[in-house]
PDB file of N, CA and C in Angstrom:
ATOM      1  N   UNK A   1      56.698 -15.085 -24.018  1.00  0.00           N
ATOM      2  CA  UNK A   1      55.433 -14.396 -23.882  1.00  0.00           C
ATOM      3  C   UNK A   1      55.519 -13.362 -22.765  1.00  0.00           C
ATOM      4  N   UNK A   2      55.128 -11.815 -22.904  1.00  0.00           N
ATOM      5  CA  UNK A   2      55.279 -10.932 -22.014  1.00  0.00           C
ATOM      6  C   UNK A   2      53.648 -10.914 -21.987  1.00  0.00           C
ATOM      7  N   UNK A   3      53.124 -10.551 -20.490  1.00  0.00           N
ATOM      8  CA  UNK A   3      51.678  -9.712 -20.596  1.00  0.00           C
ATOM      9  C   UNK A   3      52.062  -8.454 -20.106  1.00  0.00           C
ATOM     10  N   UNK A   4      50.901  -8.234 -20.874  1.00  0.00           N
ATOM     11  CA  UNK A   4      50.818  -6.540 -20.530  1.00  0.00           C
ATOM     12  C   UNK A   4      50.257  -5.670 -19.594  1.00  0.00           C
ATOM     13  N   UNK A   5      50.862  -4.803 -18.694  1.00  0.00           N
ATOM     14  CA  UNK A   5      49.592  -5.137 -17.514  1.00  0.00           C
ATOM     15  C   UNK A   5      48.713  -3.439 -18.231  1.00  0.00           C
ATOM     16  N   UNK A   6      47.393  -3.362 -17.878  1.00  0.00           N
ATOM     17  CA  UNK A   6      46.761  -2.124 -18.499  1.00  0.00           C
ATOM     18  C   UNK A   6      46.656  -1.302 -17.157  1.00  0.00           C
ATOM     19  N   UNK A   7      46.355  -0.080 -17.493  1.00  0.00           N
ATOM     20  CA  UNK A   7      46.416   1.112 -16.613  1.00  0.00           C
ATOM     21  C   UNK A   7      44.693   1.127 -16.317  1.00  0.00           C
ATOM     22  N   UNK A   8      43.845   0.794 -16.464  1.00  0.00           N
ATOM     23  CA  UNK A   8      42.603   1.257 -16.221  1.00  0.00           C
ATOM     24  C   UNK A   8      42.162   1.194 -14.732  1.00  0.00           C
ATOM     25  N   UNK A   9      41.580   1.820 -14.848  1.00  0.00           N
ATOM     26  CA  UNK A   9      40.804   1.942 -13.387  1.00  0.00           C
ATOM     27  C   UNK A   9      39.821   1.278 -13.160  1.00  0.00           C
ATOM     28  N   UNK A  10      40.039   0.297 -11.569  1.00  0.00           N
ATOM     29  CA  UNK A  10      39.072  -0.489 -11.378  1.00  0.00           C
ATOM     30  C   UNK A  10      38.679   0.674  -9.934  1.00  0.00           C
ATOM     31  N   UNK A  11      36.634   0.754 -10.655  1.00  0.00           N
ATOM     32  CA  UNK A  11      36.083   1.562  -9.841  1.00  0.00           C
ATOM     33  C   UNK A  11      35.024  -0.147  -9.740  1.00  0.00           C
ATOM     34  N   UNK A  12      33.850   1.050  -8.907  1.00  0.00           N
ATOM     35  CA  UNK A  12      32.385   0.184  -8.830  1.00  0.00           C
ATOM     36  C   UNK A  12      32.073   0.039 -10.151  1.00  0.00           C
ATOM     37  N   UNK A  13      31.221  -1.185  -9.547  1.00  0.00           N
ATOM     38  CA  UNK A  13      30.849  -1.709 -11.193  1.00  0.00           C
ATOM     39  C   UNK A  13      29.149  -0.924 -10.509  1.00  0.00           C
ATOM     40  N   UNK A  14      28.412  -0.448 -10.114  1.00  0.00           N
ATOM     41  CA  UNK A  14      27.596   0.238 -10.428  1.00  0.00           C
ATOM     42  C   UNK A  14      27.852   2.075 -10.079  1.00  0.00           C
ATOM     43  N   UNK A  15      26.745   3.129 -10.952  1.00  0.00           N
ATOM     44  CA  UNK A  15      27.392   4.211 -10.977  1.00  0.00           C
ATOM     45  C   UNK A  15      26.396   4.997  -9.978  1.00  0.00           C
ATOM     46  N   UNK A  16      26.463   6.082  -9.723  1.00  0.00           N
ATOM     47  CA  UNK A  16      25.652   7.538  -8.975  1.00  0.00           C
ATOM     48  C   UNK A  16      24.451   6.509  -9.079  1.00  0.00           C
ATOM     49  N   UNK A  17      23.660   6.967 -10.331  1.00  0.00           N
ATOM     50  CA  UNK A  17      22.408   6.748 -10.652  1.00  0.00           C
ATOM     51  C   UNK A  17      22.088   5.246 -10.379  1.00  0.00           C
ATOM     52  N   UNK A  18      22.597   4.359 -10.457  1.00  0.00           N
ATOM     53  CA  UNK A  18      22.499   2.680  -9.900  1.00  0.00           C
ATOM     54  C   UNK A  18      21.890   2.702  -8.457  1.00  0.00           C
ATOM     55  N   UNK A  19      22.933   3.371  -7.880  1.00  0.00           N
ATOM     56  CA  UNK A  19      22.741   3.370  -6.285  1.00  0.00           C
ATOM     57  C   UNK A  19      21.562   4.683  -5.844  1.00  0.00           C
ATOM     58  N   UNK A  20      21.491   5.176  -6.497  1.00  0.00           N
ATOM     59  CA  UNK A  20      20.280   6.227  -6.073  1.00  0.00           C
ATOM     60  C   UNK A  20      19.092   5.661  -6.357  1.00  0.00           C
ATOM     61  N   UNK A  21      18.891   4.898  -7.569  1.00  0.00           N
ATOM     62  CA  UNK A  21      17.252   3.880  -7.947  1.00  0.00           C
ATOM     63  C   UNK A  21      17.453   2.461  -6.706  1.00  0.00           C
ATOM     64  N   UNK A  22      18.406   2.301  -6.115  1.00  0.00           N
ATOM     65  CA  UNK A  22      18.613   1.210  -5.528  1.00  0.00           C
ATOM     66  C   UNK A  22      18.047   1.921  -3.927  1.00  0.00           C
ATOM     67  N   UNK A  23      18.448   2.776  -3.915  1.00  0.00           N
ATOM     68  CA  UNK A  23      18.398   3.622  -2.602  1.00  0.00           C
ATOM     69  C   UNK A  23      16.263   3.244  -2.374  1.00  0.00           C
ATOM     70  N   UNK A  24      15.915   4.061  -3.327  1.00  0.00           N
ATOM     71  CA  UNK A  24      14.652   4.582  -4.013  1.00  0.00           C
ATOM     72  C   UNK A  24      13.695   2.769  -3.462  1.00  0.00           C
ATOM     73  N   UNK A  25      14.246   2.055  -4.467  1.00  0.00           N
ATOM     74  CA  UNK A  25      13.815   1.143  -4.230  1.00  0.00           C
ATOM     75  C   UNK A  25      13.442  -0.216  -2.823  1.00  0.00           C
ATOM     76  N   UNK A  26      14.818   0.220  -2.260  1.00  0.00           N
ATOM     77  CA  UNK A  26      14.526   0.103  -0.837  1.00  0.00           C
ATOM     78  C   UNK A  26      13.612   0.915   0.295  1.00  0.00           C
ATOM     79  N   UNK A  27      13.703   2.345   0.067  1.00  0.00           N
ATOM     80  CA  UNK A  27      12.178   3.171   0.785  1.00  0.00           C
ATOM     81  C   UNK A  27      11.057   2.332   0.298  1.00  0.00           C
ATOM     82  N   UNK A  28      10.809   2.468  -0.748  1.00  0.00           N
ATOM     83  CA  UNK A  28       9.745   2.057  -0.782  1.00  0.00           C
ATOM     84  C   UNK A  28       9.089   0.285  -0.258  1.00  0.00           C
ATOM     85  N   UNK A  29      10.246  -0.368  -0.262  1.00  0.00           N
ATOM     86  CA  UNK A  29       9.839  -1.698   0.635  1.00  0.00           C
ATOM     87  C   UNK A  29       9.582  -1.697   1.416  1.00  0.00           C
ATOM     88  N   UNK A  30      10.486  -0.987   2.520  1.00  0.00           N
ATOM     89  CA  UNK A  30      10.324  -0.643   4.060  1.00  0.00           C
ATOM     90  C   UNK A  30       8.918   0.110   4.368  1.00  0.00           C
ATOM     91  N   UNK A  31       9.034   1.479   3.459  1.00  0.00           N
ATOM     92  CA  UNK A  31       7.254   2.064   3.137  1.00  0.00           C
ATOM     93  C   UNK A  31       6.154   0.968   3.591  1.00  0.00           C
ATOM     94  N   UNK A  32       6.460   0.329   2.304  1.00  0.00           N
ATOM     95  CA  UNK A  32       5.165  -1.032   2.355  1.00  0.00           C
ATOM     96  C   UNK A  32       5.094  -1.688   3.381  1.00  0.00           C
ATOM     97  N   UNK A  33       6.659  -2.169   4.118  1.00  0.00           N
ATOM     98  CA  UNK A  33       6.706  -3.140   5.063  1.00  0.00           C
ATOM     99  C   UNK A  33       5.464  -2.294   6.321  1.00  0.00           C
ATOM    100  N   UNK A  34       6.025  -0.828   6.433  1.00  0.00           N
ATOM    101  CA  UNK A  34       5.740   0.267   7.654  1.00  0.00           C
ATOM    102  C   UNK A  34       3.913  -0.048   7.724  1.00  0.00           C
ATOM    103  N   UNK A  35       3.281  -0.117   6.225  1.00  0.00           N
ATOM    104  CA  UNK A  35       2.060  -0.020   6.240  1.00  0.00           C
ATOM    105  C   UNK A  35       1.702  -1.302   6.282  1.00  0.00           C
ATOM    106  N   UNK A  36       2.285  -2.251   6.716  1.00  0.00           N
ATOM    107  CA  UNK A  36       1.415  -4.072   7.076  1.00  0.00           C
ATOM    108  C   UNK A  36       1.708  -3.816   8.374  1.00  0.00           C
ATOM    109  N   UNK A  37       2.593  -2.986   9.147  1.00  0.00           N
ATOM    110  CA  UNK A  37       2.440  -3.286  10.829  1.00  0.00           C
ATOM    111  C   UNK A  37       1.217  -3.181  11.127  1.00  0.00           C
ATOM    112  N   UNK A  38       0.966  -3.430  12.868  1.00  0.00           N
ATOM    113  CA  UNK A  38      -0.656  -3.344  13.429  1.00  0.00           C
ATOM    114  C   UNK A  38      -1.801  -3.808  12.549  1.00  0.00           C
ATOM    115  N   UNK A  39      -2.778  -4.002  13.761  1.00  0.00           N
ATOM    116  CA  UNK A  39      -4.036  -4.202  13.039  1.00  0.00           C
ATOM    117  C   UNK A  39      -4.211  -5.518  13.657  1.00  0.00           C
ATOM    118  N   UNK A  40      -3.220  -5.929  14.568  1.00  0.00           N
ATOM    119  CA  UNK A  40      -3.512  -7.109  15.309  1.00  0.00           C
ATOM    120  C   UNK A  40      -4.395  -6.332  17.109  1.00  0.00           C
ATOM    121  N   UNK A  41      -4.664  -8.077  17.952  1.00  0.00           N
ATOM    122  CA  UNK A  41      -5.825  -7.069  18.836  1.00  0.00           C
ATOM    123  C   UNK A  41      -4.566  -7.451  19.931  1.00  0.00           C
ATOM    124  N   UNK A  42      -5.208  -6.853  21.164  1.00  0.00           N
ATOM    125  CA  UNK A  42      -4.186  -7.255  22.393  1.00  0.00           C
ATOM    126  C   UNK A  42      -4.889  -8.349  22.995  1.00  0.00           C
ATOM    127  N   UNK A  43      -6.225  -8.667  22.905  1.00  0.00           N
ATOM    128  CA  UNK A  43      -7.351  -9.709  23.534  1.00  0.00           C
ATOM    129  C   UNK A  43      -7.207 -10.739  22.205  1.00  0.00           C
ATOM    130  N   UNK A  44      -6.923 -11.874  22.671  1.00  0.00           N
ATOM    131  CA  UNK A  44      -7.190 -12.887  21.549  1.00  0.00           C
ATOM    132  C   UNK A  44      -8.584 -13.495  21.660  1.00  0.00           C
ATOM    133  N   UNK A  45      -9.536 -12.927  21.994  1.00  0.00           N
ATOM    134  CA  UNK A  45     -10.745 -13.022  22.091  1.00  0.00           C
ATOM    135  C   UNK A  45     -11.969 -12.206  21.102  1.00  0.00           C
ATOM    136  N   UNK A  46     -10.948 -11.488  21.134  1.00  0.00           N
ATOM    137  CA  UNK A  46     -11.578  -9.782  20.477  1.00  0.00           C
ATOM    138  C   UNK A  46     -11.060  -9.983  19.217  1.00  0.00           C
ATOM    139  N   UNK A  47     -12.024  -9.973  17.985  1.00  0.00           N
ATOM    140  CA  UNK A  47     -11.937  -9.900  16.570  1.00  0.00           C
ATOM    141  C   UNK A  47     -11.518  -8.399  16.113  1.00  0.00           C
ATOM    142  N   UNK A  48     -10.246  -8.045  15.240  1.00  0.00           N
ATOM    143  CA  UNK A  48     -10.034  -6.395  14.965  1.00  0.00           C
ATOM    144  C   UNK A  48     -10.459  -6.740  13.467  1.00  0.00           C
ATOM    145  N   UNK A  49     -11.127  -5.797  13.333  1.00  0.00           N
ATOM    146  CA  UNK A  49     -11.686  -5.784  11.916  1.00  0.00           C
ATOM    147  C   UNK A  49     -10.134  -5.064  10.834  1.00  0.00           C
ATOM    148  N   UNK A  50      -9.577  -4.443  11.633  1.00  0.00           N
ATOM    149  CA  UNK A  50      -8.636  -3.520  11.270  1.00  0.00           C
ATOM    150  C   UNK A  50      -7.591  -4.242  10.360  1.00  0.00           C
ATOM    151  N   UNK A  51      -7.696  -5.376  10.598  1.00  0.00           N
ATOM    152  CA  UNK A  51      -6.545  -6.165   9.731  1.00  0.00           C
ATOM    153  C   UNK A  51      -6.875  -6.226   8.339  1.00  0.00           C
ATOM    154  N   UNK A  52      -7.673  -6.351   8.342  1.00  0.00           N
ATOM    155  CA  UNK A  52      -8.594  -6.097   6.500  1.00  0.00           C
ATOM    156  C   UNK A  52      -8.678  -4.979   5.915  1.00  0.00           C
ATOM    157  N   UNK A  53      -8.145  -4.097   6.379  1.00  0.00           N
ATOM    158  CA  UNK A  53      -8.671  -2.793   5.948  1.00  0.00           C
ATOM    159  C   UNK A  53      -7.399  -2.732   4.378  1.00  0.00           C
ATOM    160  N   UNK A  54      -7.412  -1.916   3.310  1.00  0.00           N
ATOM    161  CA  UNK A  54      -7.102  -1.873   2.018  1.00  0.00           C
ATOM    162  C   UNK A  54      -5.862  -1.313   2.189  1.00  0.00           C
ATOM    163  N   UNK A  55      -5.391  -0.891   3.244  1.00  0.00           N
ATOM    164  CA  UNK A  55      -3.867  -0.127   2.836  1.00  0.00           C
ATOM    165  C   UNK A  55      -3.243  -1.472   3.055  1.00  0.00           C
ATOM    166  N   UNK A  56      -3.764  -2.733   4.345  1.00  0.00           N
ATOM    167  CA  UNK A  56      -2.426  -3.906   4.220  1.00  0.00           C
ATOM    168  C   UNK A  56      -2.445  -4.963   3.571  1.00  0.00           C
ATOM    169  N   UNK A  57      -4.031  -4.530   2.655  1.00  0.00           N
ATOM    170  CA  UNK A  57      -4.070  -6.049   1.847  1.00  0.00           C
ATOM    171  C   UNK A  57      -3.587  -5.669   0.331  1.00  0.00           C
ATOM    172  N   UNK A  58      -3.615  -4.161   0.272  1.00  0.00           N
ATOM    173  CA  UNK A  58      -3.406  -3.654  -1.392  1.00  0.00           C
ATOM    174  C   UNK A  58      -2.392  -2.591  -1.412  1.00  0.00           C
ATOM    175  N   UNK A  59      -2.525  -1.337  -0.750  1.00  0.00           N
ATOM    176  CA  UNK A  59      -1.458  -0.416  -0.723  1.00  0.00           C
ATOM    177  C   UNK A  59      -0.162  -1.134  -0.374  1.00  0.00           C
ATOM    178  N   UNK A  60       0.359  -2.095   0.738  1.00  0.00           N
ATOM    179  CA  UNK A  60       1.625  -1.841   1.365  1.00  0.00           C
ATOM    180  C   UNK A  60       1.775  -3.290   0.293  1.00  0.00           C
ATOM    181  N   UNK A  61       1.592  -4.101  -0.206  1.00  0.00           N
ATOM    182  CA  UNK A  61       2.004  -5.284  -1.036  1.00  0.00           C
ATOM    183  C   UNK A  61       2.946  -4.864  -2.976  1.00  0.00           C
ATOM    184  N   UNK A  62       1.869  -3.293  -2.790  1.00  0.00           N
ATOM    185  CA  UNK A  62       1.939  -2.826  -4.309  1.00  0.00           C
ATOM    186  C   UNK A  62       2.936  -1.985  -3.874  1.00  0.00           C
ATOM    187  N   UNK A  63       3.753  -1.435  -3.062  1.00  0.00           N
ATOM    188  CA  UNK A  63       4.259  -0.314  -2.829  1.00  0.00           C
ATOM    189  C   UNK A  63       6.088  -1.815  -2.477  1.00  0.00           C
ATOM    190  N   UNK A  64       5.750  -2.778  -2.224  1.00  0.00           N
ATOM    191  CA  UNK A  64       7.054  -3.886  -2.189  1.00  0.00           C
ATOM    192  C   UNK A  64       7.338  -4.504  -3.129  1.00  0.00           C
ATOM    193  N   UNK A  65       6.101  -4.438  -4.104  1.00  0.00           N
ATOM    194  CA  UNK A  65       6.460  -5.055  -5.259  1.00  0.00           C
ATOM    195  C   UNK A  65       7.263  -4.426  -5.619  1.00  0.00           C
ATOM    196  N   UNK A  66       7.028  -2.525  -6.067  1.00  0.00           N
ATOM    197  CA  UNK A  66       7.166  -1.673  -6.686  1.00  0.00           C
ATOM    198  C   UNK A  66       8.856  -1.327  -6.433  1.00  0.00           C
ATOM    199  N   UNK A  67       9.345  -1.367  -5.140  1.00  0.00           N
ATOM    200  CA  UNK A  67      10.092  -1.527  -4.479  1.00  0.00           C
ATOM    201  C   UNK A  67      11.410  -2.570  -5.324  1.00  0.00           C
ATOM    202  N   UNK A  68      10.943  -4.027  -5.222  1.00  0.00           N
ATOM    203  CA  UNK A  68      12.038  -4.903  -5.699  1.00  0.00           C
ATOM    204  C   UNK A  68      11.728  -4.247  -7.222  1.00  0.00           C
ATOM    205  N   UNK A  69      10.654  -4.068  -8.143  1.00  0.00           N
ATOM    206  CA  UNK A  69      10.783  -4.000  -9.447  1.00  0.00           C
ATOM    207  C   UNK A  69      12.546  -2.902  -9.687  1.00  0.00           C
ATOM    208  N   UNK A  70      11.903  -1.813  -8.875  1.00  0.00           N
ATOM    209  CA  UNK A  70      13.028  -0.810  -9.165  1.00  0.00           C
ATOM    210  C   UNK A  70      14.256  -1.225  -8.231  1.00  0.00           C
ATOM    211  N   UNK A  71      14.244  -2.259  -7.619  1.00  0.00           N
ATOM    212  CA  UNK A  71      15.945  -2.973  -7.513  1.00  0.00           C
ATOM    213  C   UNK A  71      16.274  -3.499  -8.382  1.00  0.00           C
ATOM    214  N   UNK A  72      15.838  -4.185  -9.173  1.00  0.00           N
ATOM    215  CA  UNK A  72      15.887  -5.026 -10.096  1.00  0.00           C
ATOM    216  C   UNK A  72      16.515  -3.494 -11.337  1.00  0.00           C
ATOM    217  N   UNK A  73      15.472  -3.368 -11.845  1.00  0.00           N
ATOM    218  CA  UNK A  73      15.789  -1.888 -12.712  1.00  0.00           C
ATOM    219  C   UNK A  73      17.627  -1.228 -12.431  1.00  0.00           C
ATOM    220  N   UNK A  74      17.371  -0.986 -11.021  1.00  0.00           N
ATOM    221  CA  UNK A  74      18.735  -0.307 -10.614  1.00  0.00           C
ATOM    222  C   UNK A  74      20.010  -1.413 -11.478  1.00  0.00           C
ATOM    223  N   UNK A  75      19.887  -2.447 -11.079  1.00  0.00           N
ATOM    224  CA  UNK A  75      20.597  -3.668 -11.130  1.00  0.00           C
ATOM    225  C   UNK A  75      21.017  -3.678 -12.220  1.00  0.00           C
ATOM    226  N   UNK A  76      20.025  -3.793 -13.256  1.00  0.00           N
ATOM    227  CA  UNK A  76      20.260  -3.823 -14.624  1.00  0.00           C
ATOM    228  C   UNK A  76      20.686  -2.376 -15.324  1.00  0.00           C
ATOM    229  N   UNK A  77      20.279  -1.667 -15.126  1.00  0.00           N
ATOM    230  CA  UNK A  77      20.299  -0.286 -15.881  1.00  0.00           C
ATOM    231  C   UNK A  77      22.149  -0.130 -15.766  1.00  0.00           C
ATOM    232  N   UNK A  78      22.518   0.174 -17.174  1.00  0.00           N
ATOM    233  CA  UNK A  78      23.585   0.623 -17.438  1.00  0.00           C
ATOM    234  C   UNK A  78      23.978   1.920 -17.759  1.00  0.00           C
ATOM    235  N   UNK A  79      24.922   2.835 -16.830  1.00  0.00           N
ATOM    236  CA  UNK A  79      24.831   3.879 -16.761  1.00  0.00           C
ATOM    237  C   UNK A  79      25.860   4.731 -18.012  1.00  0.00           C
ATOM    238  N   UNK A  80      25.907   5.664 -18.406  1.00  0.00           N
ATOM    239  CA  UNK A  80      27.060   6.223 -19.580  1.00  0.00           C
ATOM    240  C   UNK A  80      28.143   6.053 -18.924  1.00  0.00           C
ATOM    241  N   UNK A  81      28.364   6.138 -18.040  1.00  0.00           N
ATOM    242  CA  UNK A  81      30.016   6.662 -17.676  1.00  0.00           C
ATOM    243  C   UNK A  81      31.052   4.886 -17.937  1.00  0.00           C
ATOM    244  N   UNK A  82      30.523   4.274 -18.432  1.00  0.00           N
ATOM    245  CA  UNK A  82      31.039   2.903 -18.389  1.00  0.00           C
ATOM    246  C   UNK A  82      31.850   3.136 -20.347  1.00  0.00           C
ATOM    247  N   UNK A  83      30.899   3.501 -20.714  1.00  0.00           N
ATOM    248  CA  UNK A  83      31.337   3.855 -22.299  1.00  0.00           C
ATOM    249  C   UNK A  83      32.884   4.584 -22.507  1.00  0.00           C
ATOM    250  N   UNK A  84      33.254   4.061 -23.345  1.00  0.00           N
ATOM    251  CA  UNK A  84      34.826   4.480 -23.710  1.00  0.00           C
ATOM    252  C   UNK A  84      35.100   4.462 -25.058  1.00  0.00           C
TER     253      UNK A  84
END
């Protein structure tokens, strides 16, 4: 029994476009993460209303979801250049 060894090229197994939606998808976590900072008080006496306000209970949660969805996407998405 001989094997054969093959000539192909071992590159990344993801392509350009993988890592650019992956890129994409990480801003936008960090985004979200950026918009839950503050809104805490320096007096733990003192109530901040500020913590309730709609960008950290709805904007920055939808903007991390949005975030892993399109890691996920990147992850999966199969690019042409793999075709032979």
């Amino acid at each position: 029994m001989t094997q054969k060894t093959s000539n192909k090229k071992i590159g990344s197994v993801f392509g350009k476009v993988n890592y650019l939606l992956m890129l994409a998808g990480i801003v936008l976590m960090v985004l979200g993460y950026l918009l839950m900072i503050g809104g805490g008080s320096n007096d733990p006496n003192v109530f901040n209303p500020e913590i309730f306000s709609p960008r950290r209970l709805t904007l920055a949660p939808i903007l991390i979801i949005a975030g892993i969805v399109v890691n996920v996407i990147a992850i999966l998405y199969k690019s042409n250049r793999n075709k032979e």
